[in-house]
PDB file of N, CA and C in Angstrom:
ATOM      1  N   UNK A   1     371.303 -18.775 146.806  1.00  0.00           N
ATOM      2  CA  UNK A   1     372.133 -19.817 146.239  1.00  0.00           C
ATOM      3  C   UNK A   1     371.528 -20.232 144.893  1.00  0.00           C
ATOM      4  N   UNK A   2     372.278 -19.889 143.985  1.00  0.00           N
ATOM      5  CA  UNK A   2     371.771 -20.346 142.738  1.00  0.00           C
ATOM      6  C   UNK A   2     371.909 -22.159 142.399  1.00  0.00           C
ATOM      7  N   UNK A   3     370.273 -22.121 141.498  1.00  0.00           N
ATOM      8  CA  UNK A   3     370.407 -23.635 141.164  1.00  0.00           C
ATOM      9  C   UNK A   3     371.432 -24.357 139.722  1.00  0.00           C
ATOM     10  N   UNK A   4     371.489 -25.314 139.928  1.00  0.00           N
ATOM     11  CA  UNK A   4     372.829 -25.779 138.923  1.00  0.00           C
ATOM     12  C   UNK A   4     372.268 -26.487 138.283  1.00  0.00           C
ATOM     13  N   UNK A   5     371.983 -26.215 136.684  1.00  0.00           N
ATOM     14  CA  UNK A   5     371.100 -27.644 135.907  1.00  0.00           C
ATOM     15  C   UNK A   5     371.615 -28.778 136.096  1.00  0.00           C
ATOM     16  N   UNK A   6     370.820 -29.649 135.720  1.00  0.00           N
ATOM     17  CA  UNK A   6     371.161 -31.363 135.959  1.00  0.00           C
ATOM     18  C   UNK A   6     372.152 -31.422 134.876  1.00  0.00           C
ATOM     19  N   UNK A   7     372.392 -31.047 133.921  1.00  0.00           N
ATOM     20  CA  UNK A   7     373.727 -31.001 132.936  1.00  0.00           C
ATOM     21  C   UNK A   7     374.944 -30.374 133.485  1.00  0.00           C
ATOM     22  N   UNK A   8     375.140 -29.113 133.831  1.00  0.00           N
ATOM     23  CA  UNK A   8     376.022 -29.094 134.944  1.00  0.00           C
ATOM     24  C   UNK A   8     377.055 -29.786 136.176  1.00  0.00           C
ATOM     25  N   UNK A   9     375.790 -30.616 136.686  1.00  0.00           N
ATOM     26  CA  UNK A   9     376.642 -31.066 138.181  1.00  0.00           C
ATOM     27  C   UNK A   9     377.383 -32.078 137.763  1.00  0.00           C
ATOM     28  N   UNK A  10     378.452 -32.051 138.689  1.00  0.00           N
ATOM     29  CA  UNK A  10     379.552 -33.149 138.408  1.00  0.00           C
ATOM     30  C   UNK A  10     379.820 -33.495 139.710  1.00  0.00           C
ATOM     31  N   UNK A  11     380.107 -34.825 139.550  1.00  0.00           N
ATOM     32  CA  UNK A  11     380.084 -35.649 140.780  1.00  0.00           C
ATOM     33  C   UNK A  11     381.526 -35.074 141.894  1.00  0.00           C
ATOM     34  N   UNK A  12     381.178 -34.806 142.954  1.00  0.00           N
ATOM     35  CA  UNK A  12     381.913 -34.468 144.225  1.00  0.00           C
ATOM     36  C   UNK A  12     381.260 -32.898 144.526  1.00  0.00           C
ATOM     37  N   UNK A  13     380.185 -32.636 143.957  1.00  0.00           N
ATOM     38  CA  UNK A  13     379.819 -31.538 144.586  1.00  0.00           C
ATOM     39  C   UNK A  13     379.000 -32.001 145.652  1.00  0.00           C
ATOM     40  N   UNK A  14     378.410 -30.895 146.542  1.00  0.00           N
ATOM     41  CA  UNK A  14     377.794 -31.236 147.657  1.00  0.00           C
ATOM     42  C   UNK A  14     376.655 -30.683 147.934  1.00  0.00           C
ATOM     43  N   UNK A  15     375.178 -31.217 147.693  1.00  0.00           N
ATOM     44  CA  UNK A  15     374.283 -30.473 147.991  1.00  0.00           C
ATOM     45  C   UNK A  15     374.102 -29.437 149.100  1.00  0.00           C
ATOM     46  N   UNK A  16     373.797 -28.187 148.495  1.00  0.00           N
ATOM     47  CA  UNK A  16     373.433 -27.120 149.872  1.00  0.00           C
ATOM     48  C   UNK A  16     371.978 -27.683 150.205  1.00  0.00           C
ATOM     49  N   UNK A  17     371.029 -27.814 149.525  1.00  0.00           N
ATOM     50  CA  UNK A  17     369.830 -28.150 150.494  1.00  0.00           C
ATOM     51  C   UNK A  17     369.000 -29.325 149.810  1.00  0.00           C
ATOM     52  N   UNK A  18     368.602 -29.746 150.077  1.00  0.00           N
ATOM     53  CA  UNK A  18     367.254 -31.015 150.177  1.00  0.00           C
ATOM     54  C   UNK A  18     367.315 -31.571 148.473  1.00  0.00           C
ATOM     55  N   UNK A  19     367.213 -32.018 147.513  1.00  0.00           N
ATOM     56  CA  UNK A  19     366.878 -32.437 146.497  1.00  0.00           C
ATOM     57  C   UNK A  19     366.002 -33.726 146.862  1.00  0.00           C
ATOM     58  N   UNK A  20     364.675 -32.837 145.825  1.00  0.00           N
ATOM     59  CA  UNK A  20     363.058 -33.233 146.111  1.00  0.00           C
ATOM     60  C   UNK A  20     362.581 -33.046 144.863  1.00  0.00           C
ATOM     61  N   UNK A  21     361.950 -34.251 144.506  1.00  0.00           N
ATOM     62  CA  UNK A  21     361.124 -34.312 143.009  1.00  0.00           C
ATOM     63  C   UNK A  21     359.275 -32.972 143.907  1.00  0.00           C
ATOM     64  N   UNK A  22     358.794 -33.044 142.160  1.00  0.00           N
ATOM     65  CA  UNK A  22     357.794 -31.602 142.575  1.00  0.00           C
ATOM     66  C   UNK A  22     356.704 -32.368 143.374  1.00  0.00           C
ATOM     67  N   UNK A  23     356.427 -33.822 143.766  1.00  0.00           N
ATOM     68  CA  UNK A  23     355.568 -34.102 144.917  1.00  0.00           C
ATOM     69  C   UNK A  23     356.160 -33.864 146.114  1.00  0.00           C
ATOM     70  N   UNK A  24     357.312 -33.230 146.360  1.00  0.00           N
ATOM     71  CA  UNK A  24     357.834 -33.340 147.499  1.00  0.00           C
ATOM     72  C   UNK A  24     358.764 -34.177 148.491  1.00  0.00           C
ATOM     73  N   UNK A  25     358.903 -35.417 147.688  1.00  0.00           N
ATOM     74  CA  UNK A  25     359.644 -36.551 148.170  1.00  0.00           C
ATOM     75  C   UNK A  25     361.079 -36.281 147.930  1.00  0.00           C
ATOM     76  N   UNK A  26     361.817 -36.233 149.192  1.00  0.00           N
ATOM     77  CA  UNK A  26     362.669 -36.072 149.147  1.00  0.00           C
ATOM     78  C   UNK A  26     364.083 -37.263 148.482  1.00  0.00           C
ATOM     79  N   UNK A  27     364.712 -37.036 147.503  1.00  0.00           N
ATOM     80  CA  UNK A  27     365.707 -37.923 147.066  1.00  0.00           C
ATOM     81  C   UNK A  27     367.178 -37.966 147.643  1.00  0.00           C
ATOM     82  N   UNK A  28     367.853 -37.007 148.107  1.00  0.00           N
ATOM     83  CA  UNK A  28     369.082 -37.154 148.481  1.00  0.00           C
ATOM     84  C   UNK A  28     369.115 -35.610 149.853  1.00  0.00           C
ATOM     85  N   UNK A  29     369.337 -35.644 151.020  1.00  0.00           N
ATOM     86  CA  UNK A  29     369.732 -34.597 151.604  1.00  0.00           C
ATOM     87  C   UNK A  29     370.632 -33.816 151.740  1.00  0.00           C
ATOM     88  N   UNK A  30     369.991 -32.620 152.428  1.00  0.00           N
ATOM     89  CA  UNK A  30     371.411 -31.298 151.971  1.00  0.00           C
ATOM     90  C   UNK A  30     372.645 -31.986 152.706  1.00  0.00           C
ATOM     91  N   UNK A  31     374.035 -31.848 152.380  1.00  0.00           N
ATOM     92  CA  UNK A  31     375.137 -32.185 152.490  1.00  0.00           C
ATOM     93  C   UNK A  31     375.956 -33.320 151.895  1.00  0.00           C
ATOM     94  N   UNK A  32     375.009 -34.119 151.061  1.00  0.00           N
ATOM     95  CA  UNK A  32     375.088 -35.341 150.201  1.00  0.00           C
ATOM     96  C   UNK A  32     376.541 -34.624 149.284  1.00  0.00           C
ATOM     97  N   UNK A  33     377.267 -35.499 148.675  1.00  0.00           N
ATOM     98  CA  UNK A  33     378.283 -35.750 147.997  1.00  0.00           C
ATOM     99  C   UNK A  33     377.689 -36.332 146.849  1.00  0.00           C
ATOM    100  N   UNK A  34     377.639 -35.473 145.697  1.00  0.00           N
ATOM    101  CA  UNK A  34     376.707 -36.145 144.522  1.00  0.00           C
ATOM    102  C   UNK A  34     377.771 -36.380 143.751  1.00  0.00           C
ATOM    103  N   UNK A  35     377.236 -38.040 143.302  1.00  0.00           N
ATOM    104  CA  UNK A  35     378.049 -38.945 141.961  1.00  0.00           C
ATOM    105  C   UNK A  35     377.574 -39.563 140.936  1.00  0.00           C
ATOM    106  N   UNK A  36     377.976 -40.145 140.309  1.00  0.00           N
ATOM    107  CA  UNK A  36     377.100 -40.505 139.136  1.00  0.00           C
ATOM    108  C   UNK A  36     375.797 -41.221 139.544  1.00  0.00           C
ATOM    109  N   UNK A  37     375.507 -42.283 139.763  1.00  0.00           N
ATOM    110  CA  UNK A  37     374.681 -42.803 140.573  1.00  0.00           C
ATOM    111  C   UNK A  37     373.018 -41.192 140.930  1.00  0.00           C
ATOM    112  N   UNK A  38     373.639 -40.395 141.861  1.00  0.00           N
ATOM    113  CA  UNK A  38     373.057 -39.600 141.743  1.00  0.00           C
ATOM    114  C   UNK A  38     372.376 -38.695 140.762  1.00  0.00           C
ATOM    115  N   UNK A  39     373.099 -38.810 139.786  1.00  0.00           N
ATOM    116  CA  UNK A  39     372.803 -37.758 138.837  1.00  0.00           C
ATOM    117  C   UNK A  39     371.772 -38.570 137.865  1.00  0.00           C
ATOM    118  N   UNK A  40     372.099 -40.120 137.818  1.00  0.00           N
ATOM    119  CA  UNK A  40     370.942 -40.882 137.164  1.00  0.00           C
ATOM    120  C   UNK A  40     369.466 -40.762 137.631  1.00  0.00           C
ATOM    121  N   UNK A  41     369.824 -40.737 138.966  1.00  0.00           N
ATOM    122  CA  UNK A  41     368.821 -40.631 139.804  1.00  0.00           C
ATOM    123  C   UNK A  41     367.868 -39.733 139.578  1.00  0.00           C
ATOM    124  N   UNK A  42     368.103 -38.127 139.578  1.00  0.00           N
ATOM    125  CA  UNK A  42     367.516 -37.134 139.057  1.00  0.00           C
ATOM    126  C   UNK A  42     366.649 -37.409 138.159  1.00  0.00           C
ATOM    127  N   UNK A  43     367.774 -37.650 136.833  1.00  0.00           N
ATOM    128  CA  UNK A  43     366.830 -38.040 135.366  1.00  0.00           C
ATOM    129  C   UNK A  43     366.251 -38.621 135.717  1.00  0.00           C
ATOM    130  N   UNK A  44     365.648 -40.043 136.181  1.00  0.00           N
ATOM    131  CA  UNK A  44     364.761 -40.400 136.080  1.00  0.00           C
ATOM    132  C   UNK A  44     363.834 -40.388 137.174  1.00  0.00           C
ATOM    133  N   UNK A  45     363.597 -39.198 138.102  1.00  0.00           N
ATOM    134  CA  UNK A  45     362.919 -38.417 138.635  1.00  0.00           C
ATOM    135  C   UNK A  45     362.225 -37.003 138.297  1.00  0.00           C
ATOM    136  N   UNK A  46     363.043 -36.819 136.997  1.00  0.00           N
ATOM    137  CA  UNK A  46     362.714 -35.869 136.670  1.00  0.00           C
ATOM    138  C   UNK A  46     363.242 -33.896 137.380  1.00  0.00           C
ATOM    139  N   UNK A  47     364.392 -34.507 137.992  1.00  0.00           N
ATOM    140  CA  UNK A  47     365.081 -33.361 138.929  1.00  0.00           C
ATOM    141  C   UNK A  47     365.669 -32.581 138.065  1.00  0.00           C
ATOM    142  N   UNK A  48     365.604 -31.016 137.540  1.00  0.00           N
ATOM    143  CA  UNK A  48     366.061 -30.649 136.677  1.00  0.00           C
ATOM    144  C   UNK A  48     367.407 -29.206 136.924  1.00  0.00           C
ATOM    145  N   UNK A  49     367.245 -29.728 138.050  1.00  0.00           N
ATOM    146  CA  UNK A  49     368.455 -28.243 139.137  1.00  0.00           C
ATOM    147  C   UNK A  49     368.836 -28.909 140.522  1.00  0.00           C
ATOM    148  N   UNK A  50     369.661 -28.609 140.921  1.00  0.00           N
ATOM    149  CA  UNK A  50     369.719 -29.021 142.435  1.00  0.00           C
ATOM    150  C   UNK A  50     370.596 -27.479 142.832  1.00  0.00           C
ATOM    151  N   UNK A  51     370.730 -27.449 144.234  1.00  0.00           N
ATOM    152  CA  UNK A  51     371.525 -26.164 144.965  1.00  0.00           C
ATOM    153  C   UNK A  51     372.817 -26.885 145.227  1.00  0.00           C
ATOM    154  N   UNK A  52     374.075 -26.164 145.407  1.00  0.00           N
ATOM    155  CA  UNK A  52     375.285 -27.084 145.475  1.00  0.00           C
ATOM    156  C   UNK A  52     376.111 -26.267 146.155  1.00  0.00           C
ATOM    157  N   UNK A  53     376.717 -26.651 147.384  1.00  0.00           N
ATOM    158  CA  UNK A  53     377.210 -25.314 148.079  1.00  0.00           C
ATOM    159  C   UNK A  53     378.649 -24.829 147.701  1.00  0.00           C
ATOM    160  N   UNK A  54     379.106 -23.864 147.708  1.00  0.00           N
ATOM    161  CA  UNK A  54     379.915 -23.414 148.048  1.00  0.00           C
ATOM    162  C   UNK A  54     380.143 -23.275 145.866  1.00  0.00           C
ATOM    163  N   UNK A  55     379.292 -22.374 145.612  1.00  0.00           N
ATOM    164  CA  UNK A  55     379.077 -22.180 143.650  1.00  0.00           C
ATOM    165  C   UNK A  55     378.211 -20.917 143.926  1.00  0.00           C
ATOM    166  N   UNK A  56     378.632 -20.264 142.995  1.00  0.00           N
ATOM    167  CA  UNK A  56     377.961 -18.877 142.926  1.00  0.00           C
ATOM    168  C   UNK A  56     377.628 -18.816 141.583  1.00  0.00           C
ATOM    169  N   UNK A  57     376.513 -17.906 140.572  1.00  0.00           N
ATOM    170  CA  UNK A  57     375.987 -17.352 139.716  1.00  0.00           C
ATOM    171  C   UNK A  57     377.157 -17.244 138.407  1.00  0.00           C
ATOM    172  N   UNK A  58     378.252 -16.580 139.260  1.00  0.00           N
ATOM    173  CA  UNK A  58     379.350 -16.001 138.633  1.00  0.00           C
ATOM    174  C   UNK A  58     380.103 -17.754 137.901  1.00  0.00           C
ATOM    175  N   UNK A  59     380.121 -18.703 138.918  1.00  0.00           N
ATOM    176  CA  UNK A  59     380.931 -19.819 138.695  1.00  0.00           C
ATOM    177  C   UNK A  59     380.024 -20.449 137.630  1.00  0.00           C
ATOM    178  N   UNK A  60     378.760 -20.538 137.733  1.00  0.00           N
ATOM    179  CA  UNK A  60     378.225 -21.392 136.670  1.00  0.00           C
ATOM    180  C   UNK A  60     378.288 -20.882 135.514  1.00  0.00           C
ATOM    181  N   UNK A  61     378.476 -19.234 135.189  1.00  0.00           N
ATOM    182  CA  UNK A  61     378.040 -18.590 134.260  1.00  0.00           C
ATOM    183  C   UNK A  61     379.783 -18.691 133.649  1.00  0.00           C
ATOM    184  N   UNK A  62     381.043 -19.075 134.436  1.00  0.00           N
ATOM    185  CA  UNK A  62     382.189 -19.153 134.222  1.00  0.00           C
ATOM    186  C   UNK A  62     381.993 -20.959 133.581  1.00  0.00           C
ATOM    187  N   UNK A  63     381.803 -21.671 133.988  1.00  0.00           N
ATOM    188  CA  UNK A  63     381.623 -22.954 133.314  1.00  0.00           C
ATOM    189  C   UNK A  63     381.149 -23.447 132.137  1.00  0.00           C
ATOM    190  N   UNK A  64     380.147 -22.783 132.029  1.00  0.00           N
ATOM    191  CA  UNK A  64     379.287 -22.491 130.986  1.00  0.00           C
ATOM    192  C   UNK A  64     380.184 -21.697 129.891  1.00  0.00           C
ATOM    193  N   UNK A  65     381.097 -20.992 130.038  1.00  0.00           N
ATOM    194  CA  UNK A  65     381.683 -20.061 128.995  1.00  0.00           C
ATOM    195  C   UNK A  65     383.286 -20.285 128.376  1.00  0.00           C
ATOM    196  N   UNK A  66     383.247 -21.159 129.281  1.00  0.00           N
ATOM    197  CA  UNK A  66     384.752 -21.617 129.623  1.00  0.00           C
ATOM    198  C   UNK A  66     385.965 -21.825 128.173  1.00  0.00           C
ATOM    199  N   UNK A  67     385.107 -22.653 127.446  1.00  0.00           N
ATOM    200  CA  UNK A  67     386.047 -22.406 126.614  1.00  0.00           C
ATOM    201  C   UNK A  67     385.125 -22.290 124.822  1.00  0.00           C
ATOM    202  N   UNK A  68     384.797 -21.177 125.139  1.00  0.00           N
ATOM    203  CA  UNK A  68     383.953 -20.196 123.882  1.00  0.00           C
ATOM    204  C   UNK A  68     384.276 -19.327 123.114  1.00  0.00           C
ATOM    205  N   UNK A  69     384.368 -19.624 122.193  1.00  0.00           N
ATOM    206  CA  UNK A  69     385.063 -18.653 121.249  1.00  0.00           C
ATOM    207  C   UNK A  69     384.659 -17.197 121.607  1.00  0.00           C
ATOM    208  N   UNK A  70     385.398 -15.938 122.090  1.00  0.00           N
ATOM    209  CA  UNK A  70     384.915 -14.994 122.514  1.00  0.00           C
ATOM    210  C   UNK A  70     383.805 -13.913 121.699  1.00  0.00           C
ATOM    211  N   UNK A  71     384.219 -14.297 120.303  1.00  0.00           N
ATOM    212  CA  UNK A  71     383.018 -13.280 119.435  1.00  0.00           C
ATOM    213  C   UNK A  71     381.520 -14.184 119.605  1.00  0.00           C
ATOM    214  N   UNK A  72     381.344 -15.168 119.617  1.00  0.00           N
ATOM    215  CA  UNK A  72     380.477 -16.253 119.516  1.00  0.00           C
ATOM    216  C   UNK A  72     380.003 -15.662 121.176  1.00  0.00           C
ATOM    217  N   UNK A  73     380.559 -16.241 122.327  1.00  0.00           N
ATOM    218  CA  UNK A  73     380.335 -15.826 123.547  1.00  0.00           C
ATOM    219  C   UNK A  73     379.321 -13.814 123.847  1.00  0.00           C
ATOM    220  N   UNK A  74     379.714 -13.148 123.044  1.00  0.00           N
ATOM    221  CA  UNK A  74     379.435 -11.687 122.737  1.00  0.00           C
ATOM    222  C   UNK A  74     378.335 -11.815 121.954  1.00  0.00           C
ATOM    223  N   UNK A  75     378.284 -12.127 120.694  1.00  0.00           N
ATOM    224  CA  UNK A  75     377.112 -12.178 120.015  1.00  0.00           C
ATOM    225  C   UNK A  75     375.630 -13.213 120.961  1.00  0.00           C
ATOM    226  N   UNK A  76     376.151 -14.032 121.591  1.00  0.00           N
ATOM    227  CA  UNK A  76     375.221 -14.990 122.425  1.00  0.00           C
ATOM    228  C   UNK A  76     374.454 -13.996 123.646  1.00  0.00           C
ATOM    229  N   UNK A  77     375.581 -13.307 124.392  1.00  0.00           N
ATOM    230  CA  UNK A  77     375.385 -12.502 124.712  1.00  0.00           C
ATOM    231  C   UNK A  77     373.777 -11.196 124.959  1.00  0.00           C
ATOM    232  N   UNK A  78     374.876 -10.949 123.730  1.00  0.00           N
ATOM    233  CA  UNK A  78     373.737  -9.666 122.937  1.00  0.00           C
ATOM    234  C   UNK A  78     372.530 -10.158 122.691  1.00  0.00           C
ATOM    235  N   UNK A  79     372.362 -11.323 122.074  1.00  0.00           N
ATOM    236  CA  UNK A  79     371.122 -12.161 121.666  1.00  0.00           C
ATOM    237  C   UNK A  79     369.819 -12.442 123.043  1.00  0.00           C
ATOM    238  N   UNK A  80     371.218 -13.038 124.250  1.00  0.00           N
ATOM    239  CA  UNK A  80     370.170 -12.835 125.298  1.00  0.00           C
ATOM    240  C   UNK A  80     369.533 -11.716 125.647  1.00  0.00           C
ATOM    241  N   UNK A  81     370.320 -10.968 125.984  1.00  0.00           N
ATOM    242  CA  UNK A  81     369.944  -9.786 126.972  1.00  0.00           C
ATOM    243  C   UNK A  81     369.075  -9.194 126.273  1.00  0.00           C
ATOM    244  N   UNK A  82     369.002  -9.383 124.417  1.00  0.00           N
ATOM    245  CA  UNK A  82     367.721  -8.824 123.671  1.00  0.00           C
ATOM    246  C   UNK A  82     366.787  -9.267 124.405  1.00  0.00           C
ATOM    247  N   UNK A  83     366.651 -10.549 124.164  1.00  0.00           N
ATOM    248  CA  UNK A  83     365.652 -11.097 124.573  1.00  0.00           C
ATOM    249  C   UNK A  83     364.782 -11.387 126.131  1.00  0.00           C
ATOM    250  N   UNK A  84     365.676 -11.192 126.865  1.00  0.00           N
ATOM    251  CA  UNK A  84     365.266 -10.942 128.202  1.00  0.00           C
ATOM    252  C   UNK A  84     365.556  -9.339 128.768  1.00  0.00           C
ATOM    253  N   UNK A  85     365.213  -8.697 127.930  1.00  0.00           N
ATOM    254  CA  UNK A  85     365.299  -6.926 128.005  1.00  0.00           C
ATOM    255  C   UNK A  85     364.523  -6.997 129.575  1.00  0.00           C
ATOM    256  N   UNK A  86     363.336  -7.252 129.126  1.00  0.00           N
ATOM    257  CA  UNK A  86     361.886  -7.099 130.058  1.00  0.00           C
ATOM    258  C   UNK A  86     361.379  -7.889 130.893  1.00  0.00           C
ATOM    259  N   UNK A  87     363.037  -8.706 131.740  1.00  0.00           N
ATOM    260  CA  UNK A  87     362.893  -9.848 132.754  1.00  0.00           C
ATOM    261  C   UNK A  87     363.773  -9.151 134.225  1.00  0.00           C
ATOM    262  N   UNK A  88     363.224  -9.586 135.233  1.00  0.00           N
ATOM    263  CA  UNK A  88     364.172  -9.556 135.978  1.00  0.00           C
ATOM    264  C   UNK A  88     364.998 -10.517 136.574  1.00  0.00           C
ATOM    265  N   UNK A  89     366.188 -10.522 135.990  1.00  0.00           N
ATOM    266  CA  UNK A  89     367.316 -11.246 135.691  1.00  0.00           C
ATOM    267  C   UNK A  89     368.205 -11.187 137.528  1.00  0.00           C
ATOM    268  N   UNK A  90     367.439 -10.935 138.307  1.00  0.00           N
ATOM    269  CA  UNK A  90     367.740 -10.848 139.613  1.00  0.00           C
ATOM    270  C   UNK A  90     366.689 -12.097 140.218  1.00  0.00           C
ATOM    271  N   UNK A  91     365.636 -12.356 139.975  1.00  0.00           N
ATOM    272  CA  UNK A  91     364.878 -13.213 139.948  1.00  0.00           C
ATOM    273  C   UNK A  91     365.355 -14.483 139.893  1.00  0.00           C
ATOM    274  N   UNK A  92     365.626 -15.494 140.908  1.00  0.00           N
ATOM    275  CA  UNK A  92     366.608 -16.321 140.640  1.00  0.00           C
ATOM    276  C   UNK A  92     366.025 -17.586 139.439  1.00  0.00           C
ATOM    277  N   UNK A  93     364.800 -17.590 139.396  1.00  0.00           N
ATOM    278  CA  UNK A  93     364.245 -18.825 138.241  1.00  0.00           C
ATOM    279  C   UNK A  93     364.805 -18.061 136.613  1.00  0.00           C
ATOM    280  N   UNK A  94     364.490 -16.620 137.126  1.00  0.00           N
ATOM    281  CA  UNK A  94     364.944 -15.882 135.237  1.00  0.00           C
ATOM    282  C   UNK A  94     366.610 -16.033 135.507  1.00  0.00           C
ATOM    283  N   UNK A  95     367.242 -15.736 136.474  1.00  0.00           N
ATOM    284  CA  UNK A  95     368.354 -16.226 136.219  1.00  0.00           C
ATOM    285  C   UNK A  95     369.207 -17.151 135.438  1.00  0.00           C
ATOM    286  N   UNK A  96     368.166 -18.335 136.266  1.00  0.00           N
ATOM    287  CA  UNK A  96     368.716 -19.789 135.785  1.00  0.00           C
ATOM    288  C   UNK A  96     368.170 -20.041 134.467  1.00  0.00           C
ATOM    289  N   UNK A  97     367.172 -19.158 133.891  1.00  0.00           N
ATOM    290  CA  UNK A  97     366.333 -19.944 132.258  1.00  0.00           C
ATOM    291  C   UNK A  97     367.183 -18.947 131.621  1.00  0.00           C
ATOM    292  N   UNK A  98     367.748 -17.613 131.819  1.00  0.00           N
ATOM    293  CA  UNK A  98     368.512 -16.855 131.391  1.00  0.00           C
ATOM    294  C   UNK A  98     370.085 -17.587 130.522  1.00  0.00           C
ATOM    295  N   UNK A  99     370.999 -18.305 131.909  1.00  0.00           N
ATOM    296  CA  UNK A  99     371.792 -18.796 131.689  1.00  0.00           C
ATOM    297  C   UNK A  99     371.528 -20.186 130.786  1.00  0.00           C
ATOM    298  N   UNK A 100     370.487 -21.069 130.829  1.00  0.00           N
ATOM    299  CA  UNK A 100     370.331 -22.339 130.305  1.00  0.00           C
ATOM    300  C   UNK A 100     370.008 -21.809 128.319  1.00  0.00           C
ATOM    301  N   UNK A 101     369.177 -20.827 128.779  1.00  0.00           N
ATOM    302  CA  UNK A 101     369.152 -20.441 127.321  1.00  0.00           C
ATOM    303  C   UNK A 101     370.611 -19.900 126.501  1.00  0.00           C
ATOM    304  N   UNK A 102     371.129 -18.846 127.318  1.00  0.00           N
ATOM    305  CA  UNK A 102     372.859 -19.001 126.880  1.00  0.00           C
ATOM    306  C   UNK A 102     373.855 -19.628 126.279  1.00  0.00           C
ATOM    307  N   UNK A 103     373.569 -20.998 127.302  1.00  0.00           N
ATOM    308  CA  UNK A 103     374.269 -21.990 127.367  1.00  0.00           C
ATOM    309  C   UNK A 103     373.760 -22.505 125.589  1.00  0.00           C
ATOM    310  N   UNK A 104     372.093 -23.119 125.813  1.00  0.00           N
ATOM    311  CA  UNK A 104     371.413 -23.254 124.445  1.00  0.00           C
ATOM    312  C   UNK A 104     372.195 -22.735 123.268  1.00  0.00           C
ATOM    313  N   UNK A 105     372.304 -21.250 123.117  1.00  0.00           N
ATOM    314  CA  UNK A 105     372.307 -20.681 122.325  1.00  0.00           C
ATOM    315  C   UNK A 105     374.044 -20.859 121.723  1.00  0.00           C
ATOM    316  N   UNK A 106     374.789 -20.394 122.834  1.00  0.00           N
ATOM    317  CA  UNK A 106     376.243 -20.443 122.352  1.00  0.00           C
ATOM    318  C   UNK A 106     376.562 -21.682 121.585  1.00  0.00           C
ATOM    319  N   UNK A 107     375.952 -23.168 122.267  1.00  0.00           N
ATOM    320  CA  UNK A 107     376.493 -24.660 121.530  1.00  0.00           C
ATOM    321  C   UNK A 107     375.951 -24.381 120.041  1.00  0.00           C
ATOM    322  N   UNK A 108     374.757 -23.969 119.932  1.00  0.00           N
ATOM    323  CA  UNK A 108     373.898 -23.838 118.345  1.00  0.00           C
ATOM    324  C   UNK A 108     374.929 -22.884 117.746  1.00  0.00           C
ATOM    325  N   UNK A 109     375.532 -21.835 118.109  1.00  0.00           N
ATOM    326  CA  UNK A 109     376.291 -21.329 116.808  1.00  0.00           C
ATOM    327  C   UNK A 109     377.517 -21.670 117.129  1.00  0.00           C
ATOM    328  N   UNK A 110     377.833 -22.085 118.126  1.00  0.00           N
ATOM    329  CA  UNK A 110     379.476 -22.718 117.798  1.00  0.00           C
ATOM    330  C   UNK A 110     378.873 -23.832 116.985  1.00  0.00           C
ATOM    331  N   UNK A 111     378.003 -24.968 116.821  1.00  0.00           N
ATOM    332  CA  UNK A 111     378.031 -25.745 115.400  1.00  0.00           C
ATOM    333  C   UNK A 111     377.635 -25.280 114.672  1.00  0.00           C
ATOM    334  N   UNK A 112     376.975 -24.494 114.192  1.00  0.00           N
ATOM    335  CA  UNK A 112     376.927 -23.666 112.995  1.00  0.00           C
ATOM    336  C   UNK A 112     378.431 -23.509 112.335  1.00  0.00           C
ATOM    337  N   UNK A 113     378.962 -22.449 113.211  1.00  0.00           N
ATOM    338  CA  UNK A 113     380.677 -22.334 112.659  1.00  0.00           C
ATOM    339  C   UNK A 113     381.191 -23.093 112.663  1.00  0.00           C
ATOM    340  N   UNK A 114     380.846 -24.357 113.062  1.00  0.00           N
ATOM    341  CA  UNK A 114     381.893 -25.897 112.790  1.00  0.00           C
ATOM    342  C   UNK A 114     381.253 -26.524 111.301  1.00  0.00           C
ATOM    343  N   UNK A 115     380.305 -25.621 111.123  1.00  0.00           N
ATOM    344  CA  UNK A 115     379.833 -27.107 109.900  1.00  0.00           C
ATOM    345  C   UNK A 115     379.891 -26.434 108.327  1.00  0.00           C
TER     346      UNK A 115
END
């Protein structure tokens, strides 16, 4: 189950498992209904992913792209996969720094081409 950055989640999703700052203390349990409230919560815990059920790899990487200019989306693309040539992108943490960098990258040159 892939993790969903804290920029991502939007309130009415539903945790698949436990959300726990890195001492271990648990903040909200798996099956929770996360809302705003929650998501403050994180930040200032420092929670930077949670698991969210019923979202796949494919859906975040669809959210994330959603409405991207398609040459911009391609060149972002290309840029990653340069750069993570020599990762394994099956690895679910390179996954997720994979996509966050993406994400990074596409907003920086869509304002570029806006300005």
């Amino acid at each position: 189950m892939p993790s969903i950055n804290l920029d991502d989640l939007q309130p009415g999703m539903v945790l698949a498992e436990d959300a726990a700052h890195l001492n271990g203390r648990v903040l909200l349990r798996a099956g929770t209904e996360i809302n705003e409230k929650h998501i403050d919560i994180f930040r200032m815990w420092g929670v930077i992913a949670a698991n969210i059920e019923e979202i796949s790899q494919e859906d975040i990487g669809a959210n994330v792209t959603e409405h991207v200019d398609p040459v911009i989306q391609q060149k972002a693309e290309d840029k990653m996969r340069e750069l993570f040539q020599h990762t394994d992108l099956s690895f679910p943490p390179m996954a997720d720094l994979f996509q966050l960098r993406l994400r990074e990258y596409i907003a920086l040159m869509s304002k570029e081409k806006h300005q």
